[in-house]
N, C-alpha and C. Protein backbone atom coordinates (compact mmCIF):
# COMPACT_ATOMS: atom_id res chain seq x y z
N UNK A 1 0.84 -1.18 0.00
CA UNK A 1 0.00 0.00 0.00
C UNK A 1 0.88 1.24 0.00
N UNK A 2 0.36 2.14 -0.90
CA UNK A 2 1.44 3.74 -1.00
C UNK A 2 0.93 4.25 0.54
N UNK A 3 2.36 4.63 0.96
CA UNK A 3 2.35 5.03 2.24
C UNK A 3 1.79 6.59 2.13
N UNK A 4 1.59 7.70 1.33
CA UNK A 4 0.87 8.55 1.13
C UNK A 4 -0.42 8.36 1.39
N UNK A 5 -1.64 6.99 0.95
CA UNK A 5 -2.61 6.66 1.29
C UNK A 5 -2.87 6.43 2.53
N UNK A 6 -1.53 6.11 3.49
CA UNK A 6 -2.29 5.47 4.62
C UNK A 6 -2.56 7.01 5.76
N UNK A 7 -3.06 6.78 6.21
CA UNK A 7 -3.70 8.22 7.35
C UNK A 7 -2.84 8.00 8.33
N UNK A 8 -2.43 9.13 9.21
CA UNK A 8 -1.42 9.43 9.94
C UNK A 8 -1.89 9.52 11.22
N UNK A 9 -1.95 8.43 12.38
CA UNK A 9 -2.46 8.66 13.40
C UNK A 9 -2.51 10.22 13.99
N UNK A 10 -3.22 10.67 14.68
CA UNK A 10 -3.44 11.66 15.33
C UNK A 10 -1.92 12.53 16.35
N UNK A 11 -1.54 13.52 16.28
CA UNK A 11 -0.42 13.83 16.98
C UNK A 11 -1.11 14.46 18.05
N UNK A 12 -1.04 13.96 19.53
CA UNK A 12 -1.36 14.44 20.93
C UNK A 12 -0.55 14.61 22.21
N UNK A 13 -0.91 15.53 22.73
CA UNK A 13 -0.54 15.97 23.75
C UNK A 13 -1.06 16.73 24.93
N UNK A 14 -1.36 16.10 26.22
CA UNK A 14 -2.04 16.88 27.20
C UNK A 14 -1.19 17.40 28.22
N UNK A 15 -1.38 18.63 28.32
CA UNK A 15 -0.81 19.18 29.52
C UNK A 15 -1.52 19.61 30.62
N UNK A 16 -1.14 20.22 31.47
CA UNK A 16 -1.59 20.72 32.53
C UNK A 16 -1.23 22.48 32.84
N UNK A 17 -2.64 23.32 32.92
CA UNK A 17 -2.01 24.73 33.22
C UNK A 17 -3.04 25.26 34.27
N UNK A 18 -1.53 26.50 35.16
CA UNK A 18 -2.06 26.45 36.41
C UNK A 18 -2.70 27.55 36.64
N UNK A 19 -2.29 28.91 36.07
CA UNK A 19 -2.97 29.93 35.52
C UNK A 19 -3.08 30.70 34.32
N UNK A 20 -3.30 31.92 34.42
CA UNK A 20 -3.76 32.61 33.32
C UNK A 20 -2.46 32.71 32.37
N UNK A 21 -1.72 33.21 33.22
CA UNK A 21 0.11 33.67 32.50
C UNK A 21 0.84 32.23 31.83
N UNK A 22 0.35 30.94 32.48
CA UNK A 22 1.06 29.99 32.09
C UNK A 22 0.00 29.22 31.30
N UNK A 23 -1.40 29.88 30.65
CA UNK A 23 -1.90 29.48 29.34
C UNK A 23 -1.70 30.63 28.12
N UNK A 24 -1.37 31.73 28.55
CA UNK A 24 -0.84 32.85 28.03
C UNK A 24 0.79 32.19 26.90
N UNK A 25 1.39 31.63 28.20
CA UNK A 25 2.27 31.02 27.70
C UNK A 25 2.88 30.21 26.65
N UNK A 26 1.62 29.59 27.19
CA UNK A 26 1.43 28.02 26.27
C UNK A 26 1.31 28.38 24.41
N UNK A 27 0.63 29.66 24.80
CA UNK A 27 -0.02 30.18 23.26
C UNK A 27 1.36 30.89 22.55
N UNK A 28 2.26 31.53 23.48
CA UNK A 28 3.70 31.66 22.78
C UNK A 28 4.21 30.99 21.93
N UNK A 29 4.32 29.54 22.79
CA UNK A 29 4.79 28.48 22.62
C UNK A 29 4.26 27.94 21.23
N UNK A 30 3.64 27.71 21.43
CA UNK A 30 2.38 27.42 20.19
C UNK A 30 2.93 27.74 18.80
N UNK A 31 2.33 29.52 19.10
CA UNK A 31 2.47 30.10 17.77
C UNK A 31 4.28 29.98 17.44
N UNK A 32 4.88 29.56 18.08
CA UNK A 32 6.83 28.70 17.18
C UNK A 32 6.56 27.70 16.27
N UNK A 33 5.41 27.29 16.28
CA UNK A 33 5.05 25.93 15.72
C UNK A 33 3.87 25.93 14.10
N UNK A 34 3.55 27.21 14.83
CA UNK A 34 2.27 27.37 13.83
C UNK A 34 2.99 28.50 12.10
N UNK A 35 1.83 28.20 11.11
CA UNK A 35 2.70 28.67 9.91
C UNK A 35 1.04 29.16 9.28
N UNK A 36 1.27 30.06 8.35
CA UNK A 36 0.14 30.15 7.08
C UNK A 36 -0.31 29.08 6.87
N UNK A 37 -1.61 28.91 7.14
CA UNK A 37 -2.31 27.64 6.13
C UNK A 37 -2.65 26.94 7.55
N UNK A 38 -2.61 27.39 8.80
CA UNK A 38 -2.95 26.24 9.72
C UNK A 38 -4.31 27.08 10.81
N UNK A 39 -5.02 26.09 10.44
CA UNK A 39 -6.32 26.23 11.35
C UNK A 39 -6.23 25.55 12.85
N UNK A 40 -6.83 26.48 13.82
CA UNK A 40 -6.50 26.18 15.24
C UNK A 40 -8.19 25.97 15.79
N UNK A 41 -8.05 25.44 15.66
CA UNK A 41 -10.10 24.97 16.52
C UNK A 41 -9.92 24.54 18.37
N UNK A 42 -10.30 26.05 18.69
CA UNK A 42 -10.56 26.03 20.45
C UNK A 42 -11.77 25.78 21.06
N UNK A 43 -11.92 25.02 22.11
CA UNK A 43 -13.09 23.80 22.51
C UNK A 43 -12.99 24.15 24.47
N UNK A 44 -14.23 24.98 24.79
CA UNK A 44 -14.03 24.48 26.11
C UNK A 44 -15.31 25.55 26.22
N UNK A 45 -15.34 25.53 28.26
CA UNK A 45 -16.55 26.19 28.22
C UNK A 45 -15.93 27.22 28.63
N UNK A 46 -17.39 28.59 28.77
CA UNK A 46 -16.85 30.32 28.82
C UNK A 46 -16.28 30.07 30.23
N UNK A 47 -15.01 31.37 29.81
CA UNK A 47 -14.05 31.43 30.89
C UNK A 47 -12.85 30.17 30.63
N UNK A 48 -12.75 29.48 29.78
CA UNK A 48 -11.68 28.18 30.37
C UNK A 48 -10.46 28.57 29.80
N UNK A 49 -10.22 29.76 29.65
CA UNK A 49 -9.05 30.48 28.72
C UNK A 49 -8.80 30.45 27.46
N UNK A 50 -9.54 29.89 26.40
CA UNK A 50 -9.20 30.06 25.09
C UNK A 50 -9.09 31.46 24.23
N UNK A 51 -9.21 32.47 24.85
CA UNK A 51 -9.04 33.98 24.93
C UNK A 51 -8.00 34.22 24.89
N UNK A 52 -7.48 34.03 26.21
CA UNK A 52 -6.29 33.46 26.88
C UNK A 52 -4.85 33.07 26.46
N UNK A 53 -4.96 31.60 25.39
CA UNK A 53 -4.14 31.54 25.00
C UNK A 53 -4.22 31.92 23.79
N UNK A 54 -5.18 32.59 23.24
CA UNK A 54 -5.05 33.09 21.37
C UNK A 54 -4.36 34.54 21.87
N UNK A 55 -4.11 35.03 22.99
CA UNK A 55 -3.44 36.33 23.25
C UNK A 55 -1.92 35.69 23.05
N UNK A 56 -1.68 34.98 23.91
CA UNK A 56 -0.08 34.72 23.55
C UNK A 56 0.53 33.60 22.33
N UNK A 57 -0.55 33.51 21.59
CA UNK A 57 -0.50 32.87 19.74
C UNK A 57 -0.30 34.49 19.23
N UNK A 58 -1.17 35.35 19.50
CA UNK A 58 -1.05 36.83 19.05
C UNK A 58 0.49 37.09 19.26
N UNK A 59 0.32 37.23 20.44
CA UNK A 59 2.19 37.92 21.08
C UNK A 59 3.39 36.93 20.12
N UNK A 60 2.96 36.34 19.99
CA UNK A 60 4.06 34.81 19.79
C UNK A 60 4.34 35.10 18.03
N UNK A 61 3.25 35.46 17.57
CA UNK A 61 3.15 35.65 15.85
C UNK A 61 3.34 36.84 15.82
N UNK A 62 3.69 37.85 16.56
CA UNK A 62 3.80 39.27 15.98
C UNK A 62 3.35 40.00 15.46
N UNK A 63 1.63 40.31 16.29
CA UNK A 63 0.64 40.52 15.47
C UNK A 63 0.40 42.17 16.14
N UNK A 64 -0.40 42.62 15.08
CA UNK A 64 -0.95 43.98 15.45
C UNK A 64 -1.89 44.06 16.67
N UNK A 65 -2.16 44.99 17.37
CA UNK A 65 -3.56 44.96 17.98
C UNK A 65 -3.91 43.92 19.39
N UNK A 66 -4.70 44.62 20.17
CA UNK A 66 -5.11 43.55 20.94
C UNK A 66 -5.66 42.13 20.50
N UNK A 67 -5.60 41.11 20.81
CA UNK A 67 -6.13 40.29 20.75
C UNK A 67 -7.34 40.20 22.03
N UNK A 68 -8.38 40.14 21.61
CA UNK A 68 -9.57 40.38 22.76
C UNK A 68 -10.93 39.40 21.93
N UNK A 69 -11.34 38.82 22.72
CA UNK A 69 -12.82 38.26 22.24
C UNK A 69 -13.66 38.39 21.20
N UNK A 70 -13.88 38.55 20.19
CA UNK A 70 -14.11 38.94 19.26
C UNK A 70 -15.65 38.80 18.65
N UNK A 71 -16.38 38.26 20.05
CA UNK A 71 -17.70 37.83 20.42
C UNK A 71 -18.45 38.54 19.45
N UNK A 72 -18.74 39.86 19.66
CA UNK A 72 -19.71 40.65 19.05
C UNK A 72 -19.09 40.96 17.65
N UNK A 73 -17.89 40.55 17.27
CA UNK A 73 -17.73 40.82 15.53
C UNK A 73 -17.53 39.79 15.08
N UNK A 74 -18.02 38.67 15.48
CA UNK A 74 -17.52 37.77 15.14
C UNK A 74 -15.97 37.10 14.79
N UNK A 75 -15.50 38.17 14.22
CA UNK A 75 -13.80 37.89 13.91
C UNK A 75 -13.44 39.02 13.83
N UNK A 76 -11.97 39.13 13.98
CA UNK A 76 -11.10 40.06 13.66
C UNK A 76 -9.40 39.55 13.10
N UNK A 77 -9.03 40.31 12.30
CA UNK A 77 -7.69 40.24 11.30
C UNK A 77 -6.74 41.01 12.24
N UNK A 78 -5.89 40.49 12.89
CA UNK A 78 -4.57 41.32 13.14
C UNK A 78 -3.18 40.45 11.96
N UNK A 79 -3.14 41.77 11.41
CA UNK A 79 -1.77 41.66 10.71
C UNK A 79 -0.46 41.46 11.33
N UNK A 80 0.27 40.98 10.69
CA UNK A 80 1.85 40.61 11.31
C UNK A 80 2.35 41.62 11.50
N UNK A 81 3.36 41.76 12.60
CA UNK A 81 4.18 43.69 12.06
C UNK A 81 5.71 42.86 12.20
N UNK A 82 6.20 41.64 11.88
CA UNK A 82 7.17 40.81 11.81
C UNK A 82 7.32 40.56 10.40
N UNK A 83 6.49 40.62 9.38
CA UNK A 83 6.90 40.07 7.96
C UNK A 83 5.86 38.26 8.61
N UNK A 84 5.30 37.50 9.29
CA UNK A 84 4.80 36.73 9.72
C UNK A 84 3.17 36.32 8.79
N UNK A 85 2.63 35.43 9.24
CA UNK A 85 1.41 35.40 8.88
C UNK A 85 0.34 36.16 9.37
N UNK A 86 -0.81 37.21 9.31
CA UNK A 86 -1.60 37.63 9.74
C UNK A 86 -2.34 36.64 10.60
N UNK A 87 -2.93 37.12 11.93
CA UNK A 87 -4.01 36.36 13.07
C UNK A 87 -5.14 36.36 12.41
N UNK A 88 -5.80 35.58 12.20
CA UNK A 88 -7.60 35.63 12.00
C UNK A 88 -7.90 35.03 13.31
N UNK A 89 -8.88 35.58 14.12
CA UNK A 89 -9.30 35.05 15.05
C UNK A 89 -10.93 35.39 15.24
N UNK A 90 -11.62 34.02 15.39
CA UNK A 90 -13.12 34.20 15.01
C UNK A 90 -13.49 33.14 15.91
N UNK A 91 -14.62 33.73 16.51
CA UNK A 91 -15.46 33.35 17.92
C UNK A 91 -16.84 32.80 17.18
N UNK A 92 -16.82 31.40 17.20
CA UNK A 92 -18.53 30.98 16.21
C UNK A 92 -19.15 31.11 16.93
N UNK A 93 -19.38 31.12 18.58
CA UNK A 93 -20.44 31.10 19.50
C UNK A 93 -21.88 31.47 19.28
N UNK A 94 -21.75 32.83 18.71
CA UNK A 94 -23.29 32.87 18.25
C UNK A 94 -24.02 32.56 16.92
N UNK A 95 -22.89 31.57 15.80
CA UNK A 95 -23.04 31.56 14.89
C UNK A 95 -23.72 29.66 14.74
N UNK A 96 -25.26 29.23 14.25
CA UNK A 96 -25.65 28.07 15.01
C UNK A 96 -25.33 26.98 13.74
N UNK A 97 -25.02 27.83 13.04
CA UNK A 97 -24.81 26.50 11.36
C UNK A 97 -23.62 25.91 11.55
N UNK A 98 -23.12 25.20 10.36
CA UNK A 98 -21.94 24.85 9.98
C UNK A 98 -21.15 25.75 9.30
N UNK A 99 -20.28 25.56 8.24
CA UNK A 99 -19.23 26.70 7.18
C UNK A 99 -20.28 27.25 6.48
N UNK A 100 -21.49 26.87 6.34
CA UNK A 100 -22.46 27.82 5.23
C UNK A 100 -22.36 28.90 6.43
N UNK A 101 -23.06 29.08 7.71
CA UNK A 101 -23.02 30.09 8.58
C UNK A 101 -21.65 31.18 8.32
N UNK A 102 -20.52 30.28 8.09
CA UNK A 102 -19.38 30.86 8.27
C UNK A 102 -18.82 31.63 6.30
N UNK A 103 -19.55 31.34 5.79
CA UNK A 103 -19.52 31.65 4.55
C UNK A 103 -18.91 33.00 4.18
N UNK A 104 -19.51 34.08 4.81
CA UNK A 104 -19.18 35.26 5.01
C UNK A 104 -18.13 35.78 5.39
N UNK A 105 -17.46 34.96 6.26
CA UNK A 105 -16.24 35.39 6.69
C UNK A 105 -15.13 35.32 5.63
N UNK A 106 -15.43 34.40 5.18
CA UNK A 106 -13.71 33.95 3.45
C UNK A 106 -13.04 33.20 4.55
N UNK A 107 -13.22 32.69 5.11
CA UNK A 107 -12.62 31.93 5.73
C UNK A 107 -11.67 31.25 4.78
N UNK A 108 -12.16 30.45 4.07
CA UNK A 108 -11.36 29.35 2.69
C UNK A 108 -10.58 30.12 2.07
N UNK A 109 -10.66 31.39 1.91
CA UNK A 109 -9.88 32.44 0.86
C UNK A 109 -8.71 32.84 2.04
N UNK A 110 -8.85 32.91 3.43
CA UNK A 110 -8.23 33.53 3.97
C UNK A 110 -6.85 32.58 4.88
N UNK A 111 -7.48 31.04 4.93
CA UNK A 111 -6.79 30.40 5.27
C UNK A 111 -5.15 29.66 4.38
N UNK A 112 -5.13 29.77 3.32
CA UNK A 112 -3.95 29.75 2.89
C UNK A 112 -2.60 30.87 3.53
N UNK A 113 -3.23 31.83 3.74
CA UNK A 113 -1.91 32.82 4.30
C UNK A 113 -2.26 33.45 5.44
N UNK A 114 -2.56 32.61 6.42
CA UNK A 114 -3.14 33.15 7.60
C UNK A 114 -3.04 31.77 8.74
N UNK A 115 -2.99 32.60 9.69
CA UNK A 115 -3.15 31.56 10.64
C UNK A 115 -4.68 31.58 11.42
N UNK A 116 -5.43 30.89 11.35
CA UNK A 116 -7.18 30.82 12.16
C UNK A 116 -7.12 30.30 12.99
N UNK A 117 -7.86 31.46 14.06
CA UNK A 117 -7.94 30.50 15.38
C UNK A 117 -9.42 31.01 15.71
N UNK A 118 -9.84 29.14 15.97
CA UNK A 118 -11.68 29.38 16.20
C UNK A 118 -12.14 29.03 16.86
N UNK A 119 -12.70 30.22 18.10
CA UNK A 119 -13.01 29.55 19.26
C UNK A 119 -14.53 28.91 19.10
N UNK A 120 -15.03 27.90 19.91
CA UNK A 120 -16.30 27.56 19.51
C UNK A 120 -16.48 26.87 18.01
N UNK A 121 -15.71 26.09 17.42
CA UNK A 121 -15.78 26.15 15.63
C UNK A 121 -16.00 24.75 15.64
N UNK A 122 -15.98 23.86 16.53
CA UNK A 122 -16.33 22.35 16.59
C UNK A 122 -17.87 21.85 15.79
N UNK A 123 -17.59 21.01 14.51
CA UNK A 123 -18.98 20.96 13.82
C UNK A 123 -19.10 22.23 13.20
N UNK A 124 -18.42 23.28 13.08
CA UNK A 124 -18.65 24.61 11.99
C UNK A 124 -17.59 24.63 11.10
N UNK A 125 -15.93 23.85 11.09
CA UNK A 125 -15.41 24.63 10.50
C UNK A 125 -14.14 23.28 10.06
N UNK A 126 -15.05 22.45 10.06
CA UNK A 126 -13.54 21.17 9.92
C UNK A 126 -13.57 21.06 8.64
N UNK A 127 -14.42 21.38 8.09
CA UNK A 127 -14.65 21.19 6.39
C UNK A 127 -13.39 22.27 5.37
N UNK A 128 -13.17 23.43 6.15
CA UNK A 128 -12.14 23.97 5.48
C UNK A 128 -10.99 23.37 5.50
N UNK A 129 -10.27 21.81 6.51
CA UNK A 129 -9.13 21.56 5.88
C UNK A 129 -8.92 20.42 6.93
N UNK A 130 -8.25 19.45 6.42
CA UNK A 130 -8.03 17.78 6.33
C UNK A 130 -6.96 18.24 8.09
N UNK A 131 -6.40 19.08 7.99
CA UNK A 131 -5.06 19.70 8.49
C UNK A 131 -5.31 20.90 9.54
N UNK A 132 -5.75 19.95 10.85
CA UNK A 132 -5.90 21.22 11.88
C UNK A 132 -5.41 20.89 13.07
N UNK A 133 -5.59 21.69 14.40
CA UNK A 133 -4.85 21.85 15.07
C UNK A 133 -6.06 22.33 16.42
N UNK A 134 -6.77 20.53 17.14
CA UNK A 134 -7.67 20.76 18.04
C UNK A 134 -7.18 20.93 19.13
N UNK A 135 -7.57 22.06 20.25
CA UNK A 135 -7.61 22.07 21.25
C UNK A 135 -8.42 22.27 22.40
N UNK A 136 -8.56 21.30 22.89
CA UNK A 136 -9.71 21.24 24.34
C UNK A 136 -9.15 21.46 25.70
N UNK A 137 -9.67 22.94 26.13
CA UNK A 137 -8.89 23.11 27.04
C UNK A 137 -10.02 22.70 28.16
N UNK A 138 -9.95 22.53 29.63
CA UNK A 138 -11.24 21.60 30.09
C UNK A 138 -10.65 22.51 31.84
N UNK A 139 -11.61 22.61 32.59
CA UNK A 139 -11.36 23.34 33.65
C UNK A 139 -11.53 21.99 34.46
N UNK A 140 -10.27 22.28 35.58
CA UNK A 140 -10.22 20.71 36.76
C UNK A 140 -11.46 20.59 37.16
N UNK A 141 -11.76 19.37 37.89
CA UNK A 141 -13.22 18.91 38.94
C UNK A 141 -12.88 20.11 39.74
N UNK A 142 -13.85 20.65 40.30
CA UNK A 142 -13.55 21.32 41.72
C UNK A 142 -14.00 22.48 41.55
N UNK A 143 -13.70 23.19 42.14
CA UNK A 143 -14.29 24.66 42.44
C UNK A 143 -14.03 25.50 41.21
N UNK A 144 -15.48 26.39 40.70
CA UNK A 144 -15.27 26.89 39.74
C UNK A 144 -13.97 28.05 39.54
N UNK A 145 -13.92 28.78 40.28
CA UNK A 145 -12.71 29.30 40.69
C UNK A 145 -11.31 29.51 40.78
N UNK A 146 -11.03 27.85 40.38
CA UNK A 146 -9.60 27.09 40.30
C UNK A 146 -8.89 27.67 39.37
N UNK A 147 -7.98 27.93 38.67
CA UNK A 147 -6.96 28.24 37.59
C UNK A 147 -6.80 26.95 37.01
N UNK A 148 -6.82 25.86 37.63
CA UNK A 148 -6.41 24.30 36.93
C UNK A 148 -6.97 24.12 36.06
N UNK A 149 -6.35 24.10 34.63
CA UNK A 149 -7.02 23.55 33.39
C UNK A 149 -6.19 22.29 32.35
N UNK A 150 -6.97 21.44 32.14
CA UNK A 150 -6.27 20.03 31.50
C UNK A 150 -6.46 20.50 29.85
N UNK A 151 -5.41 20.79 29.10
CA UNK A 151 -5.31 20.80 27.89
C UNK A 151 -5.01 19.88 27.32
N UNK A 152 -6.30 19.72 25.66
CA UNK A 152 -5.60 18.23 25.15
C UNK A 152 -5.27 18.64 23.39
N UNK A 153 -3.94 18.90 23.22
CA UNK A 153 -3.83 19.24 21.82
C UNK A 153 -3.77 18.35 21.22
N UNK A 154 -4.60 18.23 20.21
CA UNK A 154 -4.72 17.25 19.09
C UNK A 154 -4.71 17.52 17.61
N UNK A 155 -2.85 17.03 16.97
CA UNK A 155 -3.04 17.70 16.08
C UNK A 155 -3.40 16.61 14.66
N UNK A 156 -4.40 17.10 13.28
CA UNK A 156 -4.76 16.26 12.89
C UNK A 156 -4.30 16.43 11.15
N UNK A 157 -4.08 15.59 10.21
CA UNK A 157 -3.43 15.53 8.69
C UNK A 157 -2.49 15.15 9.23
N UNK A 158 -1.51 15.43 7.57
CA UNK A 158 0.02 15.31 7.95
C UNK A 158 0.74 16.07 8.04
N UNK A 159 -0.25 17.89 7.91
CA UNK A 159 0.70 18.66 8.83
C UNK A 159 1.60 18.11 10.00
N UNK A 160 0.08 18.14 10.58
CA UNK A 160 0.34 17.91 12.14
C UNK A 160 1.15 16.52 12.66
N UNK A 161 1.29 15.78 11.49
CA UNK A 161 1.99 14.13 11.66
C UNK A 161 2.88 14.70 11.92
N UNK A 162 3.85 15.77 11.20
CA UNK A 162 5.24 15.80 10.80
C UNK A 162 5.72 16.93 11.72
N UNK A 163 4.83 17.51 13.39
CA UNK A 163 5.06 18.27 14.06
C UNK A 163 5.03 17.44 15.49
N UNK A 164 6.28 17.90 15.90
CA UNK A 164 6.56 17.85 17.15
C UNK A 164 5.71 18.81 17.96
N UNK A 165 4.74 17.80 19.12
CA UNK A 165 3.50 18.86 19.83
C UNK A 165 4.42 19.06 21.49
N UNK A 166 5.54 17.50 21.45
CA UNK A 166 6.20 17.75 22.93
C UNK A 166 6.79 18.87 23.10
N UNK A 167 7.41 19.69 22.30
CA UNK A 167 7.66 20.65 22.39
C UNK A 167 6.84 21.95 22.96
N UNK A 168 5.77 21.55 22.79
CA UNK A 168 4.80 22.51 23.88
C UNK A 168 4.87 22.71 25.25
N UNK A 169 5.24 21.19 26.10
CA UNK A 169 5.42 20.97 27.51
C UNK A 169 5.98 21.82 27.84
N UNK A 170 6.72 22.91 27.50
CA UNK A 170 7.90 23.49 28.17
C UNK A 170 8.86 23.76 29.29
């Protein structure tokens, strides 16, 4: 069998983060790894930091502008001021379809030279590419209150085959 045909198990990695600064972190970390053409799909409930760490994917890529929630515009474009890939970062939360919902955005036009990061995009947005980059960030048992959050990056194609995710642990 052509080894091109065969599918590339899943590349994973769970960590553990204890607060805000050290998921802040994580998103530094991250964006060393990340390139044009790679979609980031963020999964958890409100508050579990996926805000959070698309701020230090921002800081990490050398992007214009705050990175802030993007709730009520649905998305926002910060450009590189590095020569880097531009941030797209788009919040589906209030958006209830699949990619037809997301149609509007150019998402497909925009993902070749861009990096997307989508919070809420689970069931909206896997259709734009074989080649993404899931993360479920999940708040500990216990008191809502806690900083403890179990991250599980899961990266999927053969982008993500041919990326080292241990390198995240830091």
């Amino acid at each position: 069998m052509d080894e091109a045909a065969v599918p590339h198990n899943p590349a994973e990695i769970r960590l553990t983060v204890t607060s805000p600064e050290q998921m802040r972190e994580l998103g530094l970390r991250l964006a060393g790894l990340l390139r044009a053409g790679d979609l980031v799909m963020l999964t958890g409930e409100l508050g579990a930091g996926k805000t959070t760490l698309t701020r230090g994917l921002g800081e990490g890529l050398g992007v214009r502008g705050a990175v802030t929630s993007p709730t009520f515009v649905i998305a926002r474009v910060h450009p590189s001021l590095v020569d880097g890939p531009p941030l797209v970062h788009v919040d589906a939360y209030r958006l209830s379809g699949g990619l037809d919902d997301m149609e509007d955005l150019d998402l497909d036009v925009s993902l070749p030279e861009s990096v997307i990061v989508v919070e809420w995009g689970e069931g909206k947005v896997e259709e734009l590419t074989d080649d993404r980059l899931q993360i479920l960030i999940h708040r500990a048992v216990g008191d809502t209150t806690d900083e403890v959050r179990h991250v599980t990056l899961t990266g999927l194609g053969d982008r993500w085959a041919k990326t080292d995710l241990d390198a995240l642990a830091g």
